[in-house]
Protein backbone atom coordinates (compact mmCIF):
# COMPACT_ATOMS: atom_id res chain seq x y z
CA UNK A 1 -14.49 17.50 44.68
CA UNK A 2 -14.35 20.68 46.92
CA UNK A 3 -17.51 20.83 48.94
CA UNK A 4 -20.37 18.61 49.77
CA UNK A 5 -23.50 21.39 50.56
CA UNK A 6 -26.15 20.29 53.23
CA UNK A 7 -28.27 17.13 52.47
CA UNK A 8 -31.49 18.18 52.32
CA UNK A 9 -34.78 15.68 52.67
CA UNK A 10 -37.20 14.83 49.50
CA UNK A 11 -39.24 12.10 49.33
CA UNK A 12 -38.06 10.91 52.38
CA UNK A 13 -34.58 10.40 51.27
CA UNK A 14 -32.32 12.59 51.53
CA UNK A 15 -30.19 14.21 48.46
CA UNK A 16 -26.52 15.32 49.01
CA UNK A 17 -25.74 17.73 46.36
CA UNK A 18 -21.47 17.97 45.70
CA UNK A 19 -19.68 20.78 44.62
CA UNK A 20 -17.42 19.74 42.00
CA UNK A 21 -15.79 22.59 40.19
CA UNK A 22 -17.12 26.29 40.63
CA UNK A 23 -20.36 26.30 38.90
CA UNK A 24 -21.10 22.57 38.70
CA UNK A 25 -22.53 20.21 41.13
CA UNK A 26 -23.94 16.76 41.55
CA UNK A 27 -26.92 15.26 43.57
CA UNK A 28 -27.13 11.33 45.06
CA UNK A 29 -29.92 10.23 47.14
CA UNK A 30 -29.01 6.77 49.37
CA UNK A 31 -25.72 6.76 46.83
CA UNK A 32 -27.22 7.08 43.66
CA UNK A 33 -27.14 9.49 41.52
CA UNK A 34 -29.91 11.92 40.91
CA UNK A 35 -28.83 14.55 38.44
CA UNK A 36 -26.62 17.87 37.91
CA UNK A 37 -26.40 22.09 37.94
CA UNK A 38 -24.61 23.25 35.59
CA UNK A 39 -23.83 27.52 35.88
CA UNK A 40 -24.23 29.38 32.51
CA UNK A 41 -21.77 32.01 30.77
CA UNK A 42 -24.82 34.61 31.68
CA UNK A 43 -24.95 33.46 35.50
CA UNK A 44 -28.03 31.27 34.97
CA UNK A 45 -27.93 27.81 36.41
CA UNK A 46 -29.28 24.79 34.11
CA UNK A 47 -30.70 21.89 35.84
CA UNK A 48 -30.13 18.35 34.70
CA UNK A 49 -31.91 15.13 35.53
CA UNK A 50 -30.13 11.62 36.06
CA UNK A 51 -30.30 11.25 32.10
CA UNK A 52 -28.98 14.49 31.71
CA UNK A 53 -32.09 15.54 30.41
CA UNK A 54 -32.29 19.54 30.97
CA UNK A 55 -34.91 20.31 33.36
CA UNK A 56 -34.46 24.02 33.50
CA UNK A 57 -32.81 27.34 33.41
CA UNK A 58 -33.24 29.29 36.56
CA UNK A 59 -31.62 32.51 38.58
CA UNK A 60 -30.23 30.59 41.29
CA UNK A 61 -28.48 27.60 42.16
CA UNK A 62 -31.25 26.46 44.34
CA UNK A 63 -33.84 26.92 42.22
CA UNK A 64 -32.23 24.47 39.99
CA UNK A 65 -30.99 22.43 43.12
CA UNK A 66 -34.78 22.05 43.86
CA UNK A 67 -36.05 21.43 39.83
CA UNK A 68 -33.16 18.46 39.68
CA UNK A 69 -34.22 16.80 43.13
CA UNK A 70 -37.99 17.01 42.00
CA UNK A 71 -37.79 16.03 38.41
CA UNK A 72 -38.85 12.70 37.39
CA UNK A 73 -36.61 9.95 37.83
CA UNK A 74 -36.49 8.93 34.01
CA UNK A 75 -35.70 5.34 34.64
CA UNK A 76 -36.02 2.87 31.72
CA UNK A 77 -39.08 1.11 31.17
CA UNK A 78 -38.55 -2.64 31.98
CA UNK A 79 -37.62 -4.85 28.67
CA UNK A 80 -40.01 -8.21 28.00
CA UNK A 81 -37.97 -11.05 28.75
CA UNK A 82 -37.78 -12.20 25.00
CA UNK A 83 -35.82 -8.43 24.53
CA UNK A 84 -33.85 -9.05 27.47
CA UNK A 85 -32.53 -12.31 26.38
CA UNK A 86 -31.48 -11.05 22.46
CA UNK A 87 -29.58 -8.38 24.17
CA UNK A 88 -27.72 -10.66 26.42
CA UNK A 89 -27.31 -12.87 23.10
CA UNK A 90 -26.19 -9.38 20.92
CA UNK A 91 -23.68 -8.92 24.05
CA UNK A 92 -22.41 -12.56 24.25
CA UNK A 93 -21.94 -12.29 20.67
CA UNK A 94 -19.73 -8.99 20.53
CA UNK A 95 -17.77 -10.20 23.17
CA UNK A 96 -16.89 -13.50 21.50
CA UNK A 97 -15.85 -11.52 18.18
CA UNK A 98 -13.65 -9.09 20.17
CA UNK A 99 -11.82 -11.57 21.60
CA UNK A 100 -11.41 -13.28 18.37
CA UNK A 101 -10.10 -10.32 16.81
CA UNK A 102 -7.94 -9.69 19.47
CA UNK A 103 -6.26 -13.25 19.81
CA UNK A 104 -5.72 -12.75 15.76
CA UNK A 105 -4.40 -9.50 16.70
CA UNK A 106 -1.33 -10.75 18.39
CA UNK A 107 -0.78 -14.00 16.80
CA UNK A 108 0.20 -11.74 13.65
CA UNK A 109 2.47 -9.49 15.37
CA UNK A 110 5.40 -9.55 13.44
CA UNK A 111 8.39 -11.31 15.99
CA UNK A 112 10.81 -8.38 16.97
């Protein structure tokens, strides 16, 4: 990271946009993360939401800056609790296989 710009106020809360590399930087707001500018070849800046979702192509960095910080948040819609409990399950599962395969893994190592 080379810069951190000024934090400016939407919503309320205020976004801190980082400048990580020339022509690309980040946004948080209260430490979580909000989205990304990204500069073109051309000199065009291409705003990204949290999903990096592409929210626009604009002129200037903030004109993008300000389509990122006002673009929809995106966030999930909320699972039933049936679907939240087979993907725990699915999870539990994978794990349980991967460990298997890995204990097999190294009890046929040859001995050296």
């Amino acid at each position: 990271m080379t810069s951190v710009l000024p934090p400016r106020t939407i919503g309320g809360a205020r976004v801190t946009w980082v400048r990580v590399e020339s022509g690309f930087h980040v946004a948080s707001r209260a430490g979580e993360y909000v989205g990304y500018t990204e500069r073109t070849g051309d000199g065009h800046f291409v705003g990204f939401d949290g999903r990096s979702t592409p929210v626009g192509r604009y002129t200037t960095l903030a004109d993008a800056q300000r389509a990122v910080e006002t673009a929809p948040s995106g966030s999930p819609t909320a699972l039933s609790p049936r679907a939240e409990a087979g993907f725990h399950l699915a999870a539990a599962v994978t794990g349980v296989i991967a460990i298997g395969t890995f204990a097999t893994a190294v009890l046929t190592l040859p001995v050296v």
